[in-house]
PDB file of N, CA and C in Angstrom:
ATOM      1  N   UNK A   1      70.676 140.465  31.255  1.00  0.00           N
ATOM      2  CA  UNK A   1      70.018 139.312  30.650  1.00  0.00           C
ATOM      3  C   UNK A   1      68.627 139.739  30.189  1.00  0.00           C
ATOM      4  N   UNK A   2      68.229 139.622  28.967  1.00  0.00           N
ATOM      5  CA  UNK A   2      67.107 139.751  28.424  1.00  0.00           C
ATOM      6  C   UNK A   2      65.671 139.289  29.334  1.00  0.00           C
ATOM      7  N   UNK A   3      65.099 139.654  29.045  1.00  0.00           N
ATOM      8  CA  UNK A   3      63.332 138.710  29.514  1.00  0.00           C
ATOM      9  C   UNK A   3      63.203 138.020  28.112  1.00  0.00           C
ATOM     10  N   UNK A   4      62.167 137.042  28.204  1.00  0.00           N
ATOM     11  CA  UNK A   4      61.598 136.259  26.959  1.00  0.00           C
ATOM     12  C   UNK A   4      60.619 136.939  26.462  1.00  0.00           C
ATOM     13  N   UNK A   5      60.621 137.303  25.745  1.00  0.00           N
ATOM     14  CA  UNK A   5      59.568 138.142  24.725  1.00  0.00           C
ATOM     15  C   UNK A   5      58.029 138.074  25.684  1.00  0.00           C
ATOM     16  N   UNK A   6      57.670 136.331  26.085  1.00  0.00           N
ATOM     17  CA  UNK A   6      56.429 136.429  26.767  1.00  0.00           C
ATOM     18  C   UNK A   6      56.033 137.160  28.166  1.00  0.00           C
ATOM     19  N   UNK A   7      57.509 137.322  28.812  1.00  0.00           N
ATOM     20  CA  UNK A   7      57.351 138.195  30.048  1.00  0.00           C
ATOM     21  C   UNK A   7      57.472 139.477  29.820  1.00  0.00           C
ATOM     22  N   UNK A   8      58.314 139.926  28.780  1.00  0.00           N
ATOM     23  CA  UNK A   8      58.009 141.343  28.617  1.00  0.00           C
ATOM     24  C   UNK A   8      57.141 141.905  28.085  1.00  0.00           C
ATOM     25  N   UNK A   9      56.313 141.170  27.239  1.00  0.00           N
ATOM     26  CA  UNK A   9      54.892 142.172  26.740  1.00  0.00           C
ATOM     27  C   UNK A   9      53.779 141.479  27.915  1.00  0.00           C
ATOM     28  N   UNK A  10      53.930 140.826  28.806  1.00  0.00           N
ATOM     29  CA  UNK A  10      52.681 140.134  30.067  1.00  0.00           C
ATOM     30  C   UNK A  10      52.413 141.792  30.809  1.00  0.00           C
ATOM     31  N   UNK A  11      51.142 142.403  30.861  1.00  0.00           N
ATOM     32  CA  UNK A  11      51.383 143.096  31.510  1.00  0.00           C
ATOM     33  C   UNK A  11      49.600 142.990  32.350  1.00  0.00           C
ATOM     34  N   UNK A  12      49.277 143.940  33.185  1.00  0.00           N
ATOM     35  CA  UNK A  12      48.126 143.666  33.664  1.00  0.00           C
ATOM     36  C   UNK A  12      47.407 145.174  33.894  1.00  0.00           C
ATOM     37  N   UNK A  13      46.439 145.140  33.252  1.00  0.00           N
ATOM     38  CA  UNK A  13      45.905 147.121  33.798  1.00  0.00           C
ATOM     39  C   UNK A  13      45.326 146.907  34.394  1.00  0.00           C
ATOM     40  N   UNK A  14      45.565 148.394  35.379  1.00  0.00           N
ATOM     41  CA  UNK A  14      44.582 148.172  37.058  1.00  0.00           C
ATOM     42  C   UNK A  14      43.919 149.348  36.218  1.00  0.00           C
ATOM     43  N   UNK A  15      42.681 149.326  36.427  1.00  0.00           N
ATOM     44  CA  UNK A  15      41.422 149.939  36.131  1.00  0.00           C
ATOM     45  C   UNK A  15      41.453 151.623  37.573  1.00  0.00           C
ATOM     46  N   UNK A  16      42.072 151.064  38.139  1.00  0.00           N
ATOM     47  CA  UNK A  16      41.535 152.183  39.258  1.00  0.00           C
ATOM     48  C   UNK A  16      42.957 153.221  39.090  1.00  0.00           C
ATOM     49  N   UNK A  17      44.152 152.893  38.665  1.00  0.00           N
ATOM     50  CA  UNK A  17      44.797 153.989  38.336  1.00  0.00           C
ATOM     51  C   UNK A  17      45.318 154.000  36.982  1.00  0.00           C
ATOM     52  N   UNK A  18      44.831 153.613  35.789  1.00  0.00           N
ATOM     53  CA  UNK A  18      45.061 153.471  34.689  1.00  0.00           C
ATOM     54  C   UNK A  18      46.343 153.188  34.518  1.00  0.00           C
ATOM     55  N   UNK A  19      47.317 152.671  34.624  1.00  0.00           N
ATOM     56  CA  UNK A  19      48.485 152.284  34.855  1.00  0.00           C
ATOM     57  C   UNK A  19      48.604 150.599  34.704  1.00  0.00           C
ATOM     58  N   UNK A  20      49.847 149.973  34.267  1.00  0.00           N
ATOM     59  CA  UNK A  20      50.488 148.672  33.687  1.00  0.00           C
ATOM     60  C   UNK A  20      51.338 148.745  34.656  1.00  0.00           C
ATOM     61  N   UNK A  21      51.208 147.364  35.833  1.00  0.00           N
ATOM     62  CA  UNK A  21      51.624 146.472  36.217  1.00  0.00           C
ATOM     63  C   UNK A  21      52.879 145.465  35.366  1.00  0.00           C
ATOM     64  N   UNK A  22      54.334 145.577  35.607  1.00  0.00           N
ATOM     65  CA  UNK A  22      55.206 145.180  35.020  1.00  0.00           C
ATOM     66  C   UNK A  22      54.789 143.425  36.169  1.00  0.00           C
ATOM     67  N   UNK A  23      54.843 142.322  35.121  1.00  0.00           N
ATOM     68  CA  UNK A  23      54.723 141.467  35.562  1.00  0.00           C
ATOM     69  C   UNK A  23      56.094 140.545  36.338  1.00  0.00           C
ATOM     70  N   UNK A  24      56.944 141.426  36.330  1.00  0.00           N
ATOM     71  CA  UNK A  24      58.118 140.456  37.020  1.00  0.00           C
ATOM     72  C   UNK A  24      59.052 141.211  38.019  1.00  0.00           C
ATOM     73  N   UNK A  25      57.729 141.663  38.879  1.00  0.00           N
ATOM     74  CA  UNK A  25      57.349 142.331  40.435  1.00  0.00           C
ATOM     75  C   UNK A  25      58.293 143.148  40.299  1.00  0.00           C
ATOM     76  N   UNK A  26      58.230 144.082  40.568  1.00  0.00           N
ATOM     77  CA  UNK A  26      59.339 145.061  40.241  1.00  0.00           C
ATOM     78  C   UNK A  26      58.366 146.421  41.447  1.00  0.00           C
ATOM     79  N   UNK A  27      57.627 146.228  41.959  1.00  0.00           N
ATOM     80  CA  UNK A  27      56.278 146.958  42.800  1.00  0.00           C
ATOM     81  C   UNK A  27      56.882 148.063  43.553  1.00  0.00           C
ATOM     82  N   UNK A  28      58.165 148.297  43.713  1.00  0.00           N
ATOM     83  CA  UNK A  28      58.726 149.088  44.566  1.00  0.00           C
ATOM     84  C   UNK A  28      58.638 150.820  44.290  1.00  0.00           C
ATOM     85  N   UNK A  29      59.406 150.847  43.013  1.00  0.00           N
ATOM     86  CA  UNK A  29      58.626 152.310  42.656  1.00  0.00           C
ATOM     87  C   UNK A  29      56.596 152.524  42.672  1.00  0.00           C
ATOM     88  N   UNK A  30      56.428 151.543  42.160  1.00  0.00           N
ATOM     89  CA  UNK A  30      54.609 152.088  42.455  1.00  0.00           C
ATOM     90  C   UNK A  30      54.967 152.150  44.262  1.00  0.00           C
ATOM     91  N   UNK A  31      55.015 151.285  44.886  1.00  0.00           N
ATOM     92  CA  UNK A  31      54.344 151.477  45.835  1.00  0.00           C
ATOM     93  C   UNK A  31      54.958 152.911  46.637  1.00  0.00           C
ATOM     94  N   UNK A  32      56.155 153.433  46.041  1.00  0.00           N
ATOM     95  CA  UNK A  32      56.659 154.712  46.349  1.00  0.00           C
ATOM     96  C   UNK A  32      56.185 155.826  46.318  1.00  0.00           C
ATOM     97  N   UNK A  33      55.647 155.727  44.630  1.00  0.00           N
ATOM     98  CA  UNK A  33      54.421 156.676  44.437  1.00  0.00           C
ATOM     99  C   UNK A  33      53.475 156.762  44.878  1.00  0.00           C
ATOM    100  N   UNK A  34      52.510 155.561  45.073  1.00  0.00           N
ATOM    101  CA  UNK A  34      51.589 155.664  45.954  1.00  0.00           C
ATOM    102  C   UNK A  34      51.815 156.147  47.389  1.00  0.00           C
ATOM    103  N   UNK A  35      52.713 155.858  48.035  1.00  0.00           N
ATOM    104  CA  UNK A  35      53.059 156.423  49.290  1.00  0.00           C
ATOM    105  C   UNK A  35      53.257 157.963  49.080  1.00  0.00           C
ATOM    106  N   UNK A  36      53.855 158.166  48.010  1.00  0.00           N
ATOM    107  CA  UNK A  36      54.100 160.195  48.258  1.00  0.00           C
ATOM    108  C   UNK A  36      52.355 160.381  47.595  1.00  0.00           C
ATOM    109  N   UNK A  37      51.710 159.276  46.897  1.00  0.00           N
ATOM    110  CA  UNK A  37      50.472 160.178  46.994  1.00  0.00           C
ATOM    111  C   UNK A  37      49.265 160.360  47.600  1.00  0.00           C
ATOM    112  N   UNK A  38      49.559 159.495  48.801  1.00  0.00           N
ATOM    113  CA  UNK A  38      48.805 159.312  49.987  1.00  0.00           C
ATOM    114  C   UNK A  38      49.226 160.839  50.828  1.00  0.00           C
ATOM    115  N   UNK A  39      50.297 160.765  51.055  1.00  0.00           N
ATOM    116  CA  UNK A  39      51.060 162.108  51.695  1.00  0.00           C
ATOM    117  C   UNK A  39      50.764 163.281  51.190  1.00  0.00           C
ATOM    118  N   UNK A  40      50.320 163.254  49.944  1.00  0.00           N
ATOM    119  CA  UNK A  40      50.397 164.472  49.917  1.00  0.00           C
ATOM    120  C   UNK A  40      49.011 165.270  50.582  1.00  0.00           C
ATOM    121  N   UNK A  41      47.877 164.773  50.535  1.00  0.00           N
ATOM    122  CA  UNK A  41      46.591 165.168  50.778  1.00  0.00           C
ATOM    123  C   UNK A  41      47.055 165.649  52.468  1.00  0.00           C
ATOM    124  N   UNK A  42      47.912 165.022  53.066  1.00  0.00           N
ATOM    125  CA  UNK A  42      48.115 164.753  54.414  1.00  0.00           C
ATOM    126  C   UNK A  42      48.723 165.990  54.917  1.00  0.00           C
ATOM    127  N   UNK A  43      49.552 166.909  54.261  1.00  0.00           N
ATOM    128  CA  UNK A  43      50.513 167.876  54.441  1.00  0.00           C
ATOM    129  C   UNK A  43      50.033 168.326  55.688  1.00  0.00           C
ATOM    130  N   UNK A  44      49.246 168.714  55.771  1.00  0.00           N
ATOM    131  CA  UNK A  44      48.169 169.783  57.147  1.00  0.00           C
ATOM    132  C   UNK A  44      48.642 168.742  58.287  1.00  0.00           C
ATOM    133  N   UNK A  45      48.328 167.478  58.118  1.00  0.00           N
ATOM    134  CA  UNK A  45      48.127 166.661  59.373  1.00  0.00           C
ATOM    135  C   UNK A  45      49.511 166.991  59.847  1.00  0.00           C
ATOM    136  N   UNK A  46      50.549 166.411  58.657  1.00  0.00           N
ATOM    137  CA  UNK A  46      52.238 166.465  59.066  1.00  0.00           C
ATOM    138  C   UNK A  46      52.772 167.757  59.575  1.00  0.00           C
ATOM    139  N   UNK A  47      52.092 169.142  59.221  1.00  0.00           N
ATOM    140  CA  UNK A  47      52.636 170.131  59.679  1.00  0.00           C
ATOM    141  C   UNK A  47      51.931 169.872  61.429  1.00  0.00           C
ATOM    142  N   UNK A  48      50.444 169.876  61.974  1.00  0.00           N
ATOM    143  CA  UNK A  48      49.957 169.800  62.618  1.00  0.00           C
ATOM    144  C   UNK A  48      50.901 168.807  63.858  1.00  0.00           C
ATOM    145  N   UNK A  49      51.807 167.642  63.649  1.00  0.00           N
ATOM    146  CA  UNK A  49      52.225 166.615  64.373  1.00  0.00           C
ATOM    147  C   UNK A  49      54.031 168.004  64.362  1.00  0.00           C
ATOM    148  N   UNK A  50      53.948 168.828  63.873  1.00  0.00           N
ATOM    149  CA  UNK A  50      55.329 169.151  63.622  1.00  0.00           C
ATOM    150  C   UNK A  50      55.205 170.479  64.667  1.00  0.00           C
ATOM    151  N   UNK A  51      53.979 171.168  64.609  1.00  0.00           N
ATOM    152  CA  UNK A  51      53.875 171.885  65.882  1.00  0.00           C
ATOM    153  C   UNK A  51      53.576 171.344  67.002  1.00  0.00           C
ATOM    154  N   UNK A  52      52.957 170.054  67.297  1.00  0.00           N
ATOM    155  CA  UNK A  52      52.940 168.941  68.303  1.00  0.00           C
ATOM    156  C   UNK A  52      54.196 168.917  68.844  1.00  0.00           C
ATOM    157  N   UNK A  53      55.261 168.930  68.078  1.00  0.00           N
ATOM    158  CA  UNK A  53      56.000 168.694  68.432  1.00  0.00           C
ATOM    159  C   UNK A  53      57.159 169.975  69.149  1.00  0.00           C
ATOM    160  N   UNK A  54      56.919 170.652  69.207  1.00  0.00           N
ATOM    161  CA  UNK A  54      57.907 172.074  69.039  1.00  0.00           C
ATOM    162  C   UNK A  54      57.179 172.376  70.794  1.00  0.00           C
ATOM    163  N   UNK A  55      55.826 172.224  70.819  1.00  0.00           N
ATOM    164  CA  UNK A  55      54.930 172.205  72.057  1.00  0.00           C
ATOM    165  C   UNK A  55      55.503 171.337  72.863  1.00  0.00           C
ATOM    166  N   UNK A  56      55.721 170.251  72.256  1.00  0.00           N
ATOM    167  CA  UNK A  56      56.289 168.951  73.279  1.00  0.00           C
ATOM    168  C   UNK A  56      57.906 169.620  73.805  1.00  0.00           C
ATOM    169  N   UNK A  57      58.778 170.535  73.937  1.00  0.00           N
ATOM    170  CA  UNK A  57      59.972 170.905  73.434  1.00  0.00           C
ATOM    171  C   UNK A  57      60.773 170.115  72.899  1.00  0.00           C
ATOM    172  N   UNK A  58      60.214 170.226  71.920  1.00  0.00           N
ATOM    173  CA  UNK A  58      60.814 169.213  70.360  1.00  0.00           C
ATOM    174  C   UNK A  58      60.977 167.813  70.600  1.00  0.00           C
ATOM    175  N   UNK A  59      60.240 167.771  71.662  1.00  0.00           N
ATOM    176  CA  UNK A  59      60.575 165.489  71.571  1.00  0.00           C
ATOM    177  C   UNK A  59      59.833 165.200  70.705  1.00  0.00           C
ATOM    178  N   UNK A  60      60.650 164.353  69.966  1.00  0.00           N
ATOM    179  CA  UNK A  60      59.810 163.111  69.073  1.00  0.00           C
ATOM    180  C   UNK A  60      59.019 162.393  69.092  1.00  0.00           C
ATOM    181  N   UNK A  61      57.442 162.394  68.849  1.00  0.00           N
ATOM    182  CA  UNK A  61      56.627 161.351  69.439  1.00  0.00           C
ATOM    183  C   UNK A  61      56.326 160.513  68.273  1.00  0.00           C
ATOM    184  N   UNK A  62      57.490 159.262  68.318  1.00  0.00           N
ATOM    185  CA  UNK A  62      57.481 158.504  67.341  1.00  0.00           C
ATOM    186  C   UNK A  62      56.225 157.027  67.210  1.00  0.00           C
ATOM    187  N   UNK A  63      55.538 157.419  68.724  1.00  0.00           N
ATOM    188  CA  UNK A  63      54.475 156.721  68.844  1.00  0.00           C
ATOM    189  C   UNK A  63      53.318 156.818  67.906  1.00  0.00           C
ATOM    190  N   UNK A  64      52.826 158.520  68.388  1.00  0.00           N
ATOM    191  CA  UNK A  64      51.878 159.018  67.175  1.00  0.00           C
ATOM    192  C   UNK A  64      52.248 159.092  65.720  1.00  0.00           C
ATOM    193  N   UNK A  65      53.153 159.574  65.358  1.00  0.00           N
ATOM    194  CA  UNK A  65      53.525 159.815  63.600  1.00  0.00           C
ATOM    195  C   UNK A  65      53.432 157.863  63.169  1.00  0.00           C
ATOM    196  N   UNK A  66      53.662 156.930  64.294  1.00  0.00           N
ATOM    197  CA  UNK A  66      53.574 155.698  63.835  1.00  0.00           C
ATOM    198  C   UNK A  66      51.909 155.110  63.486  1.00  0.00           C
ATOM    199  N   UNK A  67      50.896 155.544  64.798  1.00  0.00           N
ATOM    200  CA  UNK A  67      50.102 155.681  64.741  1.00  0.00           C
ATOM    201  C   UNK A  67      49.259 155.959  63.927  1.00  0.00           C
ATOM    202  N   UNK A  68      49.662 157.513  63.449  1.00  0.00           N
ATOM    203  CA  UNK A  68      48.876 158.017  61.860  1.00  0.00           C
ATOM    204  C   UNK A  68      49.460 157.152  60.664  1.00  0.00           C
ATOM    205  N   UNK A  69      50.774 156.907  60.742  1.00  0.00           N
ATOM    206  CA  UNK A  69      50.870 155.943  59.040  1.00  0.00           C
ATOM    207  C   UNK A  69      49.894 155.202  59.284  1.00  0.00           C
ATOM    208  N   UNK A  70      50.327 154.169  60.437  1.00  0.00           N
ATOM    209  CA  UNK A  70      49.087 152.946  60.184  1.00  0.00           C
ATOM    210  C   UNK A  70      47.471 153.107  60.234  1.00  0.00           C
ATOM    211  N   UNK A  71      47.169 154.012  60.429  1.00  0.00           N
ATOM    212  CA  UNK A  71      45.962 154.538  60.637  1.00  0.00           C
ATOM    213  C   UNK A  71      45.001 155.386  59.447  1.00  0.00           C
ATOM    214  N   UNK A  72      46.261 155.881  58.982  1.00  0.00           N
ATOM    215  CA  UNK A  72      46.181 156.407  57.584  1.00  0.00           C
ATOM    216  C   UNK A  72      46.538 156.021  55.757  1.00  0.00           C
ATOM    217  N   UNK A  73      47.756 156.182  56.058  1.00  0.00           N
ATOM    218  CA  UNK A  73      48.351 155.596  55.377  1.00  0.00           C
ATOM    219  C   UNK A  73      48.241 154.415  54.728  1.00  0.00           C
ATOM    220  N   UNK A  74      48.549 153.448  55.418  1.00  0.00           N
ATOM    221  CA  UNK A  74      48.920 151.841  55.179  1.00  0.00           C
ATOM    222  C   UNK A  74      47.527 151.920  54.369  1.00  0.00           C
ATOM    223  N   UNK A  75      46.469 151.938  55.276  1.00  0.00           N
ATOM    224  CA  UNK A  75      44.914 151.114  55.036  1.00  0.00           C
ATOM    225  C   UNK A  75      44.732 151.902  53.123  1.00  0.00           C
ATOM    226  N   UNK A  76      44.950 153.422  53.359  1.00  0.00           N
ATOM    227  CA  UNK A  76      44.692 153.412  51.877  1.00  0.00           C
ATOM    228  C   UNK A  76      45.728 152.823  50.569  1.00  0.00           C
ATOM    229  N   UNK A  77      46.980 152.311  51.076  1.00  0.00           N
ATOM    230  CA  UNK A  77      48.040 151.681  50.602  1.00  0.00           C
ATOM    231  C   UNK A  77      47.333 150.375  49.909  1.00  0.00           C
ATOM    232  N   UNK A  78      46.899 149.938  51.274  1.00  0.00           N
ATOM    233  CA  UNK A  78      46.532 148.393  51.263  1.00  0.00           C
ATOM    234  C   UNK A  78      45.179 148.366  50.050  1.00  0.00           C
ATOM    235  N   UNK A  79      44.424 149.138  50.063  1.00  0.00           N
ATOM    236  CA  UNK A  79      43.253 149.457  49.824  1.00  0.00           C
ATOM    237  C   UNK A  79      43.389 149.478  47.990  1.00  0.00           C
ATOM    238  N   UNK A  80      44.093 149.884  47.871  1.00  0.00           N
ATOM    239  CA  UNK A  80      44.447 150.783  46.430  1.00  0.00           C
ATOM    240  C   UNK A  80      45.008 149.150  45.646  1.00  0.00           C
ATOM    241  N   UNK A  81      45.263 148.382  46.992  1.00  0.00           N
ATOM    242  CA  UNK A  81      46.572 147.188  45.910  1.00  0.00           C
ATOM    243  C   UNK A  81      45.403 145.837  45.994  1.00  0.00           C
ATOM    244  N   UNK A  82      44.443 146.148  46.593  1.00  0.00           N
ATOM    245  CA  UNK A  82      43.137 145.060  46.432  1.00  0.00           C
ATOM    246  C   UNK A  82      42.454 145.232  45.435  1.00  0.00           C
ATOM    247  N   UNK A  83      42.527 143.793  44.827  1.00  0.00           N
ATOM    248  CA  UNK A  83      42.172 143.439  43.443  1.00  0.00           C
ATOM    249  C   UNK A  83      42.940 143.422  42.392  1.00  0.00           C
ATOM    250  N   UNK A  84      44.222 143.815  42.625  1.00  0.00           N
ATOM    251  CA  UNK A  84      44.902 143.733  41.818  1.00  0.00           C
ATOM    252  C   UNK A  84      46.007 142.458  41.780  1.00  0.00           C
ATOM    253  N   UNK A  85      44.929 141.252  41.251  1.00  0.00           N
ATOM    254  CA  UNK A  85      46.159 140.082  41.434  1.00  0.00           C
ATOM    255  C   UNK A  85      45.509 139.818  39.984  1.00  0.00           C
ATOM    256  N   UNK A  86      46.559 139.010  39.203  1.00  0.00           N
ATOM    257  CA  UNK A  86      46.072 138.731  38.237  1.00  0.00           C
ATOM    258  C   UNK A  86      45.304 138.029  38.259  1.00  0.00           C
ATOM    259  N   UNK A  87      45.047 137.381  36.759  1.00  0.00           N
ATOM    260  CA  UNK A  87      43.883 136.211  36.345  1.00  0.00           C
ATOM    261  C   UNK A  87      44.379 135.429  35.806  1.00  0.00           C
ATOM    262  N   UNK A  88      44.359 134.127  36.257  1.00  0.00           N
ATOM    263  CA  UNK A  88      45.401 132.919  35.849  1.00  0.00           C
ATOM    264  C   UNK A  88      44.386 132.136  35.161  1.00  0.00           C
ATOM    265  N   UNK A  89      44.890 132.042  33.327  1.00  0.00           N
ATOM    266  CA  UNK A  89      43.869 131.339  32.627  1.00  0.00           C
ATOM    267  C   UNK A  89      44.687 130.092  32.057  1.00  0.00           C
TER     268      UNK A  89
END
């Protein structure tokens, strides 16, 4: 099924990653990307929790790796998607 001409050209630019906001939420791939590009700066930490772990004899400490997303992760997630609501005129 088509969109109406007015929803498909509605779009919104976020200034902080030069990038168009598809207006009929579709957020799942961005927020994907943004997640692998939070990660990537992180590599060191993830190898660092991966010899943590080999030390631990290989138990999973699904406490900490939970720990660092939210600690890391999320906040610059969250961070990146503030301000970006539209402007209802």
């Amino acid at each position: 099924m088509p969109y109406p001409s007015s929803t498909k050209r509605t779009s919104l630019n976020a200034p902080a990653t030069c990038r168009e906001f598809n207006m009929t939420n579709d957020l799942a791939p961005e927020l994907s990307r943004r997640k692998r590009v939070v990660w990537r700066p992180l590599k060191s930490v993830e190898e660092t929790v991966k010899k943590r772990k080999k030390k631990k004899k290989k138990k999973k400490n699904v406490r900490f790796r939970a720990h660092l997303f939210d600690s890391t992760v999320l906040p610059a997630m969250t961070y990146a998607l503030q301000g970006k609501v539209p402007n209802s005129r």
